[in-house]
C-alpha atoms as a PDB file:
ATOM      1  CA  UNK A   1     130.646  38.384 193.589  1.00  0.00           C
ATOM      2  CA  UNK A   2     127.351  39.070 194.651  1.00  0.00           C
ATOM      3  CA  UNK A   3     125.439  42.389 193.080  1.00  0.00           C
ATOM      4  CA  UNK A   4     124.135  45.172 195.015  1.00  0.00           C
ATOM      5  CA  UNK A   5     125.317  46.798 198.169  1.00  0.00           C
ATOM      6  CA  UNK A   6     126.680  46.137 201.403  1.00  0.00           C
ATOM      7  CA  UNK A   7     126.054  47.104 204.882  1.00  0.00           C
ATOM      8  CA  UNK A   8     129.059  48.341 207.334  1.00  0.00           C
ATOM      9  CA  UNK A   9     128.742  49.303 211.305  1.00  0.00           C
ATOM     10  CA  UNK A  10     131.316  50.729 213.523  1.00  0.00           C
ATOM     11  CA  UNK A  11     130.690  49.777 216.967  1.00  0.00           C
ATOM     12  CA  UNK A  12     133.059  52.736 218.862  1.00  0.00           C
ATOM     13  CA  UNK A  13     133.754  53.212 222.278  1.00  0.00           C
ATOM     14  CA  UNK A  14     132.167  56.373 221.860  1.00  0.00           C
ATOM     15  CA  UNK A  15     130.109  56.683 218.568  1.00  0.00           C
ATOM     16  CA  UNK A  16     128.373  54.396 215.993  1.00  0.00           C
ATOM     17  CA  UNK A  17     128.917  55.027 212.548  1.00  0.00           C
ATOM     18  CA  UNK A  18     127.292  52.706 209.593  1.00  0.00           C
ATOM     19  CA  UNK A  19     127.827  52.913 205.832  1.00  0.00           C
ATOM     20  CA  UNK A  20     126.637  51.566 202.796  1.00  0.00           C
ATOM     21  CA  UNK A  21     128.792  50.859 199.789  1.00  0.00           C
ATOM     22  CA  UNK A  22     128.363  49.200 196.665  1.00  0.00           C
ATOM     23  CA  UNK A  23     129.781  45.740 195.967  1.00  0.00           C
ATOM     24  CA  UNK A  24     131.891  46.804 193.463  1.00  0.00           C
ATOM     25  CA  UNK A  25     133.358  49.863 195.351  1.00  0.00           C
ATOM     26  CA  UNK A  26     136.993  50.732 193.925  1.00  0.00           C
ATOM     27  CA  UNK A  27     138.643  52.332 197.068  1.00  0.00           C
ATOM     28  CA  UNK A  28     136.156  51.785 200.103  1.00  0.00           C
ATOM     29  CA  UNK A  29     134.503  55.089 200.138  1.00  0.00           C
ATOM     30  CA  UNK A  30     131.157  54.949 201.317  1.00  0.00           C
ATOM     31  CA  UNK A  31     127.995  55.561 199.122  1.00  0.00           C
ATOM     32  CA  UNK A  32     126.519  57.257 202.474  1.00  0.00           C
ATOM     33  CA  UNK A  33     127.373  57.459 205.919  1.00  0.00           C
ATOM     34  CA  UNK A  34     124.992  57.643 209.248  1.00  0.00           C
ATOM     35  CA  UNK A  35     126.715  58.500 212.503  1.00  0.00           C
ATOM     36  CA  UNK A  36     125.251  57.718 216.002  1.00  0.00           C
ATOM     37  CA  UNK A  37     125.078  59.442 219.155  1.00  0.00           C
ATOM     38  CA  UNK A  38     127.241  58.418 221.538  1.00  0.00           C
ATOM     39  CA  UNK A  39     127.464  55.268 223.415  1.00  0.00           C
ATOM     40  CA  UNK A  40     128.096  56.994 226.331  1.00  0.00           C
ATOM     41  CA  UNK A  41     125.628  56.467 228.970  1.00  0.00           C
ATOM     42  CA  UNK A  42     124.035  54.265 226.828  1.00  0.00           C
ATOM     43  CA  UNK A  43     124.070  50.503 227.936  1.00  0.00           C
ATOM     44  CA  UNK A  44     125.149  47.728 225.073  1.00  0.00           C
ATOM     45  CA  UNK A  45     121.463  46.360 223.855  1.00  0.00           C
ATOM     46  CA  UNK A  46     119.709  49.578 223.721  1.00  0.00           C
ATOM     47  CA  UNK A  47     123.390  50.521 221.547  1.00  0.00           C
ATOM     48  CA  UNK A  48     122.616  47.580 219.701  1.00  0.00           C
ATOM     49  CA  UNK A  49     118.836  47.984 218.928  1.00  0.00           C
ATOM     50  CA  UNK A  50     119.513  51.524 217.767  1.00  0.00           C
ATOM     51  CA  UNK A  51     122.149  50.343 215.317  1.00  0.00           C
ATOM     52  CA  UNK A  52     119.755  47.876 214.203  1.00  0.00           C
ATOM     53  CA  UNK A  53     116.795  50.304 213.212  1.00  0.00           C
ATOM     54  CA  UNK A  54     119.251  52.743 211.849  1.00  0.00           C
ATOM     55  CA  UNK A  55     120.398  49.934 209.654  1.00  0.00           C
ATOM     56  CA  UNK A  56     117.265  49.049 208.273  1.00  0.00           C
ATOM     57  CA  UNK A  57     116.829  52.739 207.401  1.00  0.00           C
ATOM     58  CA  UNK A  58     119.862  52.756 205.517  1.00  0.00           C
ATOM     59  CA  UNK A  59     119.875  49.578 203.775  1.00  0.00           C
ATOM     60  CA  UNK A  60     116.914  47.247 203.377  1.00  0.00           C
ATOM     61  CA  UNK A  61     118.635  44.103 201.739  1.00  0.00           C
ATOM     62  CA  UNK A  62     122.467  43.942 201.930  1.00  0.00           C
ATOM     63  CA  UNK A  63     124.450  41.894 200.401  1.00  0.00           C
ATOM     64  CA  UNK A  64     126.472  40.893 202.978  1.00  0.00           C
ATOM     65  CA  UNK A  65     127.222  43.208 206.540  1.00  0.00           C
ATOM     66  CA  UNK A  66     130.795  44.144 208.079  1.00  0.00           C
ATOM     67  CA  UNK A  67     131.224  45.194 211.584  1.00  0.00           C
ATOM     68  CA  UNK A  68     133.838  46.199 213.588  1.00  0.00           C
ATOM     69  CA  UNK A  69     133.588  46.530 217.342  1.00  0.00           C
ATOM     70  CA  UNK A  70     136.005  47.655 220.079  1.00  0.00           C
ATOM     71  CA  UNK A  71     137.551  44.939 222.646  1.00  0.00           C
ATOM     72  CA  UNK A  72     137.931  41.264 220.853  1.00  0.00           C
ATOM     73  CA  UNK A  73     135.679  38.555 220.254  1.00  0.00           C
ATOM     74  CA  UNK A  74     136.307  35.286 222.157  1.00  0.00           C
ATOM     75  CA  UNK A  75     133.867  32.303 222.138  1.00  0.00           C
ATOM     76  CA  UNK A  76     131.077  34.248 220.244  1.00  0.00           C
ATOM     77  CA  UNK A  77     131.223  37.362 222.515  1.00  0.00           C
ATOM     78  CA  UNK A  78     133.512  40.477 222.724  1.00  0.00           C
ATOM     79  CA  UNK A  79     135.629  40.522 225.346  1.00  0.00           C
ATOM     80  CA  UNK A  80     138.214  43.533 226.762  1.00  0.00           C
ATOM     81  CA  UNK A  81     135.434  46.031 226.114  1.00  0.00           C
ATOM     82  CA  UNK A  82     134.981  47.502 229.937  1.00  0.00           C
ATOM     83  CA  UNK A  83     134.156  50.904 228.978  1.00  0.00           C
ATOM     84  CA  UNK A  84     130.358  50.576 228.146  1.00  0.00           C
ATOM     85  CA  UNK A  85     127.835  49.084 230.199  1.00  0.00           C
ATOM     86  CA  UNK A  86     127.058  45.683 229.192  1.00  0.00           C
ATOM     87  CA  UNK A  87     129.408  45.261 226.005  1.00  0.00           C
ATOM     88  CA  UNK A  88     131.833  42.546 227.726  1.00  0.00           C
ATOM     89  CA  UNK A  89     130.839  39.563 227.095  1.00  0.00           C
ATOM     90  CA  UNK A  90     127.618  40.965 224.580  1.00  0.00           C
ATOM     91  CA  UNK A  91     126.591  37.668 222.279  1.00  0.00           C
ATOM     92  CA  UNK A  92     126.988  40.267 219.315  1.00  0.00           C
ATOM     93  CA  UNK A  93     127.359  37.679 216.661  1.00  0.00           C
ATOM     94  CA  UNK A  94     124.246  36.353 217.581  1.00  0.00           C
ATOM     95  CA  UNK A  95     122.400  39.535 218.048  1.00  0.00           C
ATOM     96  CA  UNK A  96     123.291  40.241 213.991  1.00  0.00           C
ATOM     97  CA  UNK A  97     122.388  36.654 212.815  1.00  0.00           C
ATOM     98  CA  UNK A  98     118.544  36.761 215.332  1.00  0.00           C
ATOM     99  CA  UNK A  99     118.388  40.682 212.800  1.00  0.00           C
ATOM    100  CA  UNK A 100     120.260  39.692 209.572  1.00  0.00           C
ATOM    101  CA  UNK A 101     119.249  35.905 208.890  1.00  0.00           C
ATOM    102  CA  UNK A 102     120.937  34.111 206.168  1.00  0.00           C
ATOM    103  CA  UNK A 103     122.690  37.344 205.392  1.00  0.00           C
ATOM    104  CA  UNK A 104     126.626  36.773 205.305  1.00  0.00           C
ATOM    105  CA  UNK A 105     127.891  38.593 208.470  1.00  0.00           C
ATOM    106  CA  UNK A 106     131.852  39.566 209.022  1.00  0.00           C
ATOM    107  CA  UNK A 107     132.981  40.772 212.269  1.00  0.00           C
ATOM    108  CA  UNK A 108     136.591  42.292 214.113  1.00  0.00           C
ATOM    109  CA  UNK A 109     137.964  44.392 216.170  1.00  0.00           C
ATOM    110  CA  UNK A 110     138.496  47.901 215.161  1.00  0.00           C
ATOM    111  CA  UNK A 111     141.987  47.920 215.169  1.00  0.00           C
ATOM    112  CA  UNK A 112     141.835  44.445 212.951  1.00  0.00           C
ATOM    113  CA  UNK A 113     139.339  46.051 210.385  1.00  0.00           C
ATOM    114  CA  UNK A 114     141.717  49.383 210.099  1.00  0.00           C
ATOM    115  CA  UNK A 115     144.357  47.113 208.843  1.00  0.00           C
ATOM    116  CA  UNK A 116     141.920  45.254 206.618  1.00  0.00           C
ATOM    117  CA  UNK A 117     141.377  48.661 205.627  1.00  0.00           C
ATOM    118  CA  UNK A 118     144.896  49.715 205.188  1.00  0.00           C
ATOM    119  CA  UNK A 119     145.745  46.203 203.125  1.00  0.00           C
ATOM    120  CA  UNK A 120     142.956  46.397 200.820  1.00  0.00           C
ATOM    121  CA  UNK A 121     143.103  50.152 199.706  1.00  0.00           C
ATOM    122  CA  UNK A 122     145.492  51.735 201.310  1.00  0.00           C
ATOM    123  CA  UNK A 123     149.240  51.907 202.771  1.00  0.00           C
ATOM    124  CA  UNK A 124     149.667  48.201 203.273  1.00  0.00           C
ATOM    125  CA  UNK A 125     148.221  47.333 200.078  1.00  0.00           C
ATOM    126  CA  UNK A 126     150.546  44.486 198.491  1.00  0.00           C
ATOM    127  CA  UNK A 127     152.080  43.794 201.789  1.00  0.00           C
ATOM    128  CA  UNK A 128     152.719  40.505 202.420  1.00  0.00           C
ATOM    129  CA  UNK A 129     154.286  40.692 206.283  1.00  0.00           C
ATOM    130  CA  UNK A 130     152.753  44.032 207.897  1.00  0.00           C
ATOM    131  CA  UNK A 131     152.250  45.562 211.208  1.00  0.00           C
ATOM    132  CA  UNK A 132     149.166  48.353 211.623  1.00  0.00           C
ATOM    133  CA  UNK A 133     149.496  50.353 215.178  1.00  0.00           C
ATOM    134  CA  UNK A 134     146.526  52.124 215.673  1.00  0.00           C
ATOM    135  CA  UNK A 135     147.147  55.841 218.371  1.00  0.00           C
ATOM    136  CA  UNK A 136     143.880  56.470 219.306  1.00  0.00           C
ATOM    137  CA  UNK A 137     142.386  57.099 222.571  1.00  0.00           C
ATOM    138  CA  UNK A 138     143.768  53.283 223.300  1.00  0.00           C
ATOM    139  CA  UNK A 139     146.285  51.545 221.582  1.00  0.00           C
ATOM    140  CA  UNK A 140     146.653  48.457 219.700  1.00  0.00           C
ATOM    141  CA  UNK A 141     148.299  46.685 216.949  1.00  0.00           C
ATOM    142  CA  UNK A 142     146.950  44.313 213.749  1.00  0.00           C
ATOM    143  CA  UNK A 143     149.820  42.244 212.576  1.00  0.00           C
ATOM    144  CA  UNK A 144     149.745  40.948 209.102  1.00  0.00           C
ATOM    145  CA  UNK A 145     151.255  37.651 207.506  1.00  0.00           C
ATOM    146  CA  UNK A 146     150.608  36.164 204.121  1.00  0.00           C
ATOM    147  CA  UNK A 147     148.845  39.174 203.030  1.00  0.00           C
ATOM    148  CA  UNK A 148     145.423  38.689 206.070  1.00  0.00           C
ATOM    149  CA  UNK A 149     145.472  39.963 209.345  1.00  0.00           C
ATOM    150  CA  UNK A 150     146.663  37.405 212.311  1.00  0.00           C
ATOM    151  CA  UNK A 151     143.747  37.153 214.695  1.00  0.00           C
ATOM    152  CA  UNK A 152     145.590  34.960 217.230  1.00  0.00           C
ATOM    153  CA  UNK A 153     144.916  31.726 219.263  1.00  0.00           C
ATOM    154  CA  UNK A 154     142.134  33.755 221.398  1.00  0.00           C
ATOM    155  CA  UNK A 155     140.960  36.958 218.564  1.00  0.00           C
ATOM    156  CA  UNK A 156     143.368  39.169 220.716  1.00  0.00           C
ATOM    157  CA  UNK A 157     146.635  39.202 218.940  1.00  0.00           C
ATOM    158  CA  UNK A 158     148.168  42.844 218.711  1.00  0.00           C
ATOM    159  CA  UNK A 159     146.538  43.825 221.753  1.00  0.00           C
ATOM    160  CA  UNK A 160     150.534  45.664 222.662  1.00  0.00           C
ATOM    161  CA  UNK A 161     148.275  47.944 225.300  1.00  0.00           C
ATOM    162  CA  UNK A 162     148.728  45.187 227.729  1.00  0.00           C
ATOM    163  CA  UNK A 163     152.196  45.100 226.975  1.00  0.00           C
ATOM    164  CA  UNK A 164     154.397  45.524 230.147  1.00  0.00           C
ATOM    165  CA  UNK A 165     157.724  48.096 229.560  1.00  0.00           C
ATOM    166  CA  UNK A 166     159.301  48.234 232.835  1.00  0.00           C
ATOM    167  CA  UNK A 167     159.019  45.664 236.473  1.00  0.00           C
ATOM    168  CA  UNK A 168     157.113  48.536 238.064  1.00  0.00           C
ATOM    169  CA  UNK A 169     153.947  47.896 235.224  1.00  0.00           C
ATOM    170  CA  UNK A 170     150.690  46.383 236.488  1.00  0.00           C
ATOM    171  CA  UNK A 171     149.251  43.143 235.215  1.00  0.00           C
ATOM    172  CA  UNK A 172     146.787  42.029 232.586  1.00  0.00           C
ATOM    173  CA  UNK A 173     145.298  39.545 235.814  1.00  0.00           C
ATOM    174  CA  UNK A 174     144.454  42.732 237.727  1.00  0.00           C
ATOM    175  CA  UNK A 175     142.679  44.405 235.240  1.00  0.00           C
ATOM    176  CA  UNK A 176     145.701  46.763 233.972  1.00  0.00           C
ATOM    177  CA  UNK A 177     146.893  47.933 230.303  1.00  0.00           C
ATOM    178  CA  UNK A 178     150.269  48.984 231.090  1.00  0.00           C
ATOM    179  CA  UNK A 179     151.150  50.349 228.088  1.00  0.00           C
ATOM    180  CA  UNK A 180     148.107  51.655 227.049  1.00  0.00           C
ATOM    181  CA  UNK A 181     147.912  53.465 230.132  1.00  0.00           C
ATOM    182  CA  UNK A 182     151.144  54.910 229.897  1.00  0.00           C
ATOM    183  CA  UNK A 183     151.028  55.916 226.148  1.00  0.00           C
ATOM    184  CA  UNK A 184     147.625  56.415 224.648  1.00  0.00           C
ATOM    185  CA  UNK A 185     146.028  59.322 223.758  1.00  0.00           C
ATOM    186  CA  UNK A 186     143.725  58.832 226.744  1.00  0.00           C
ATOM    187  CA  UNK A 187     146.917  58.294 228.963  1.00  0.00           C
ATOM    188  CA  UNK A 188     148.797  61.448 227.478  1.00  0.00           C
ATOM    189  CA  UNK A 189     145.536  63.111 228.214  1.00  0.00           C
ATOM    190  CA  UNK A 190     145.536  62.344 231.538  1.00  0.00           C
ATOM    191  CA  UNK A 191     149.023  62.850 232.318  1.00  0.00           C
ATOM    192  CA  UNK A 192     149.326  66.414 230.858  1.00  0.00           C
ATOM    193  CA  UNK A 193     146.222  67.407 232.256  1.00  0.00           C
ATOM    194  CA  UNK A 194     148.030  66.467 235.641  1.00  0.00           C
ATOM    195  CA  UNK A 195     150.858  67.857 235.041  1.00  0.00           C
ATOM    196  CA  UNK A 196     149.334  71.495 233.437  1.00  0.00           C
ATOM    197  CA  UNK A 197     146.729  71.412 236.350  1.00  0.00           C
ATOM    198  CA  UNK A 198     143.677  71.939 233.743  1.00  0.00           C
ATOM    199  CA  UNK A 199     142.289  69.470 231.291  1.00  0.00           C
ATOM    200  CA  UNK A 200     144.071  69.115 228.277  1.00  0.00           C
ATOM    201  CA  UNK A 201     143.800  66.802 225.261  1.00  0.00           C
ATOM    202  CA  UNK A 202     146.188  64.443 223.505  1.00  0.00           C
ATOM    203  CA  UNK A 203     146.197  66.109 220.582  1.00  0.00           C
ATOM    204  CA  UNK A 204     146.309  69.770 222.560  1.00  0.00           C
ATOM    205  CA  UNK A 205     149.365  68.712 224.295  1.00  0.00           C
ATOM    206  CA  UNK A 206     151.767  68.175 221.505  1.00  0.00           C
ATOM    207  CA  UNK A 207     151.321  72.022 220.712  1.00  0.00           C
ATOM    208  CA  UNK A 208     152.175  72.995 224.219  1.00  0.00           C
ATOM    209  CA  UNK A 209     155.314  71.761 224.131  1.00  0.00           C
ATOM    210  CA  UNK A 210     156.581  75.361 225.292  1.00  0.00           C
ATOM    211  CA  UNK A 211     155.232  74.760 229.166  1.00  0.00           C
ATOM    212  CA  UNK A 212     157.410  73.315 231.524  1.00  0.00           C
ATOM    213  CA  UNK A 213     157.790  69.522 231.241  1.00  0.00           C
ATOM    214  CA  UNK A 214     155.715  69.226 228.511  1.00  0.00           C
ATOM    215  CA  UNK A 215     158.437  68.024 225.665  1.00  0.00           C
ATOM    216  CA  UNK A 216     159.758  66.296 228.439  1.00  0.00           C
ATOM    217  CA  UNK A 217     156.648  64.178 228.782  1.00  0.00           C
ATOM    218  CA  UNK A 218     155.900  63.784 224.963  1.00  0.00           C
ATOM    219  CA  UNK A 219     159.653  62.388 225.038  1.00  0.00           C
ATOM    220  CA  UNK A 220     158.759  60.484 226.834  1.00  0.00           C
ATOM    221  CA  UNK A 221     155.742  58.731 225.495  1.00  0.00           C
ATOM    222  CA  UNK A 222     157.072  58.929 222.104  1.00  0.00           C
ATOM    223  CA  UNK A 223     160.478  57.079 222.838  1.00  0.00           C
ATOM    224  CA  UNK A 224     158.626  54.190 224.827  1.00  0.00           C
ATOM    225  CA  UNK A 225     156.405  53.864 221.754  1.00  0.00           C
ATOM    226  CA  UNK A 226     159.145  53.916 219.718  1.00  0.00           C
ATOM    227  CA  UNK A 227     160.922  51.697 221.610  1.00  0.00           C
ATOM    228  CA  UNK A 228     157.809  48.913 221.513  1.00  0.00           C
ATOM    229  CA  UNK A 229     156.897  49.346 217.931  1.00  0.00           C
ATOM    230  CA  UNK A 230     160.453  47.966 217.135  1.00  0.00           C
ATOM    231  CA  UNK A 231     160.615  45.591 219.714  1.00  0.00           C
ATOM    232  CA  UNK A 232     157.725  44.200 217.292  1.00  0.00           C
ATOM    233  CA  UNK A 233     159.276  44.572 214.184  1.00  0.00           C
ATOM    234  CA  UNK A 234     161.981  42.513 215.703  1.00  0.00           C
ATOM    235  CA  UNK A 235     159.601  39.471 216.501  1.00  0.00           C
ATOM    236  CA  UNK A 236     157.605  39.812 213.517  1.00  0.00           C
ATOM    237  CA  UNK A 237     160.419  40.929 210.218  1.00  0.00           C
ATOM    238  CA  UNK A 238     157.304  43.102 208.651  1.00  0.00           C
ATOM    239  CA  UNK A 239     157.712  44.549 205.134  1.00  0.00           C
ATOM    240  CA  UNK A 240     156.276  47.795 206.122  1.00  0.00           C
ATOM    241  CA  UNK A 241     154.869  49.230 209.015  1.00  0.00           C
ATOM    242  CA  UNK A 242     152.284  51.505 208.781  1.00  0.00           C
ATOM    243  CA  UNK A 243     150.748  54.377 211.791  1.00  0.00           C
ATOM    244  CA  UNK A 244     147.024  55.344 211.841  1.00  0.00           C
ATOM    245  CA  UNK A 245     144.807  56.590 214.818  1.00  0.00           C
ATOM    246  CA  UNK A 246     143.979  60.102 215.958  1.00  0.00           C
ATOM    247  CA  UNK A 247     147.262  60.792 217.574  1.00  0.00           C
ATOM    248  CA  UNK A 248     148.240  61.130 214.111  1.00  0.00           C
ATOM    249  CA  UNK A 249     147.633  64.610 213.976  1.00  0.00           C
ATOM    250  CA  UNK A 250     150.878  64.493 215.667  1.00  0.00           C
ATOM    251  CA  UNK A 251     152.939  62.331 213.018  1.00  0.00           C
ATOM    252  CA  UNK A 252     155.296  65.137 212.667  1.00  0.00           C
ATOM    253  CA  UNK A 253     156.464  64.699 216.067  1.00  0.00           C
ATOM    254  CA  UNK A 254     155.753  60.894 215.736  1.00  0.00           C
ATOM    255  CA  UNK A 255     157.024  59.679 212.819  1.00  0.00           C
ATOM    256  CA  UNK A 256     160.749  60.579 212.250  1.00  0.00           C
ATOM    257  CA  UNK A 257     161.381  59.570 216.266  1.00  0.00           C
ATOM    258  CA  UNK A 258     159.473  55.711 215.320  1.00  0.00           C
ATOM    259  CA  UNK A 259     161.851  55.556 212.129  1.00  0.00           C
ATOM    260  CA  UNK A 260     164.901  56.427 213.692  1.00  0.00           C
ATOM    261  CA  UNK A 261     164.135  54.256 216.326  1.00  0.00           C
ATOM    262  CA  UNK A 262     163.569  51.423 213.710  1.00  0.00           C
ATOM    263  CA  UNK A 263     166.743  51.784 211.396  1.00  0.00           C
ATOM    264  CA  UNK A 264     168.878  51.943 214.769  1.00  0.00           C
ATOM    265  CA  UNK A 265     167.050  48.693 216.588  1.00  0.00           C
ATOM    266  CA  UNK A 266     165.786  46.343 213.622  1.00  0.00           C
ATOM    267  CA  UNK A 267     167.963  44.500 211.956  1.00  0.00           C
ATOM    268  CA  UNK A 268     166.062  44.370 208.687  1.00  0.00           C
ATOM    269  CA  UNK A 269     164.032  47.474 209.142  1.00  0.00           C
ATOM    270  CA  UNK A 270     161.044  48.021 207.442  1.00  0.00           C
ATOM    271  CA  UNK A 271     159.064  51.015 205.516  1.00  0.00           C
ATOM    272  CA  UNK A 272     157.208  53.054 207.700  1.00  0.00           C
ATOM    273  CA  UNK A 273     153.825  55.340 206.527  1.00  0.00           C
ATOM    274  CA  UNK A 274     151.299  56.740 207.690  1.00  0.00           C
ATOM    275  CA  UNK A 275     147.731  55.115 207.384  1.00  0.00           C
ATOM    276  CA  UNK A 276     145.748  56.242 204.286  1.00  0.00           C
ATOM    277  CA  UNK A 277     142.640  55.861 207.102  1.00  0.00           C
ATOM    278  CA  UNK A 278     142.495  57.638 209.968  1.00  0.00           C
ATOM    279  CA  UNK A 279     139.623  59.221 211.605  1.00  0.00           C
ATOM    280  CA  UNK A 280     137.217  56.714 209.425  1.00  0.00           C
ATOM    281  CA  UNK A 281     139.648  53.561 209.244  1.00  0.00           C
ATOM    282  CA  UNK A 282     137.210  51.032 211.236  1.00  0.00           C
ATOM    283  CA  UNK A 283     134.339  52.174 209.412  1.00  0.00           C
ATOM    284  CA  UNK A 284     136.295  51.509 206.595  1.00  0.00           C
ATOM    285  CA  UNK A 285     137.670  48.161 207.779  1.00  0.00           C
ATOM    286  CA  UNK A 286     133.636  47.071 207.928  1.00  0.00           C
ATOM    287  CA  UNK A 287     133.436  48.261 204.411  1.00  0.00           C
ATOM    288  CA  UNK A 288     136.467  45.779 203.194  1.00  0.00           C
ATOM    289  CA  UNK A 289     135.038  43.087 205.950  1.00  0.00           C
ATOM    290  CA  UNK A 290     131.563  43.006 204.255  1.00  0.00           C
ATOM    291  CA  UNK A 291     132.945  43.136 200.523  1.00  0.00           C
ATOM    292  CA  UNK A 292     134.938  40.291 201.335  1.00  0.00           C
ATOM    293  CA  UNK A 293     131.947  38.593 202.729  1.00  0.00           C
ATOM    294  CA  UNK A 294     130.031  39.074 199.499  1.00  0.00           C
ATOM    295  CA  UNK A 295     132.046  37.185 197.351  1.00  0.00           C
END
């Protein structure tokens, strides 16, 4: 493996993180961290360019460079990223070989670097047949086979946000995310800020259950998670299955109404933790993506 240290980045939908580590890092914690503002209001190249000089702040010569990135990349370009200006359909792998040269360059999706995360260090470590559901502000899924993460015919496997629960759901072709709009922690934002009649977050929500029709609605999200996580586990047999994402802050709630849900529905179920990464697992992700692009 090649000496020295490596260079991470964390393309968010809403921050940029980067994060230097050394090649021989035991457990994926960062030697130093730099966090970004925003991307908000901020359109994809001048995102980019700003990553770029941060970078060279941080790190002169890397090793080798992981990055993670919301949406997918398809055909050199990341696709299902609508939320900042520009990003869909950004030629990122190209923008990091015109700054990084002959430097080895590894790049996924967030969701596919938590798990990378998650099966080098953490809770699916040794796994050989996994699934990683990332609650965040969107959801996803990374499913694992022969011990590496599955990217799928197109980079978008696990992408269970466009997953469609009932005949009433919308449709991938018009520009829906049934699921994710129904169960995400941007979705559960939305609807309990509709339903309370004053903005509310996710994680806010699931200590209000006292109001009226608030338990009825985190029920309700919960179950049809539930419900789709081992609708998974049926199609894919995992060893384990393991939960990360922000509406983690919530796995009390979470977690025994997913098990239950899995030892009732799967016919083999699987073990189910909680992600040793959460607030930092893409970041993270980058760290394992570059170390593995080192060797």
């Amino acid at each position: 493996m090649t000496a020295g240290q490596v260079l991470a980045i964390d393309f968010g939908g809403t921050k940029i993180a980067l994060a230097v580590a050394a090649v021989g890092s035991p457990d994926g914690r960062p030697d130093s961290t730099v966090r970004l503002r925003t991307l908000a209001g901020a359109g994809a190249l001048q995102a980019v360019r700003r990553t770029f000089e941060a970078a060279r702040d941080l790190l002169a010569a890397p090793a080798a460079i992981g990055v993670s990135t919301f949406g997918v990349l398809r055909g050199g370009r990341v696709r299902l990223a609508p939320t900042v200006p520009g990003w869909d359909g950004l030629a990122l792998p190209d923008l990091l070989r015109a700054e990084f040269g002959d430097t080895p360059v590894a790049i996924d999706n967030d969701v596919n670097a938590g798990a990378a995360a998650e099966l080098r260090w953490g809770a699916l470590r040794g796994t050989d047949v996994g699934l990683y559901v990332n609650l965040g502000t969107g959801l996803a899924a990374a499913l694992v086979a022969g011990g590496r993460v599955l990217p799928g015919a197109h980079g978008a496997a696990g992408e269970i946000g466009y997953l469609r629960d009932t005949a009433a759901d919308g449709y991938a072709a018009d520009g829906q995310a049934p699921l994710e709009e129904a169960v995400s922690g941007s979705a559960l934002a939305r609807r309990g800020s509709a339903l309370l009649g004053r903005p509310v977050t996710a994680a806010q929500l699931f200590g209000l259950r006292a109001e009226p029709g608030v338990a009825a609605l985190l029920d309700e999200v919960v179950d049809t998670l539930s419900r789709t996580i081992a609708n998974l586990c049926v199609t894919l047999d995992p060893d384990r299955v393991v939960l990360g994402g922000g509406m983690m802050g919530a796995a009390a709630h979470i977690m025994p109404r997913v098990a239950a849900a899995l030892h009732r529905a799967v016919p083999f179920p699987p073990r189910l933790s909680a992600a040793r990464f959460v607030d930092d697992a893409p970041l993270v992700g980058a760290v394992a993506l570059a170390l593995a692009a080192a060797r």
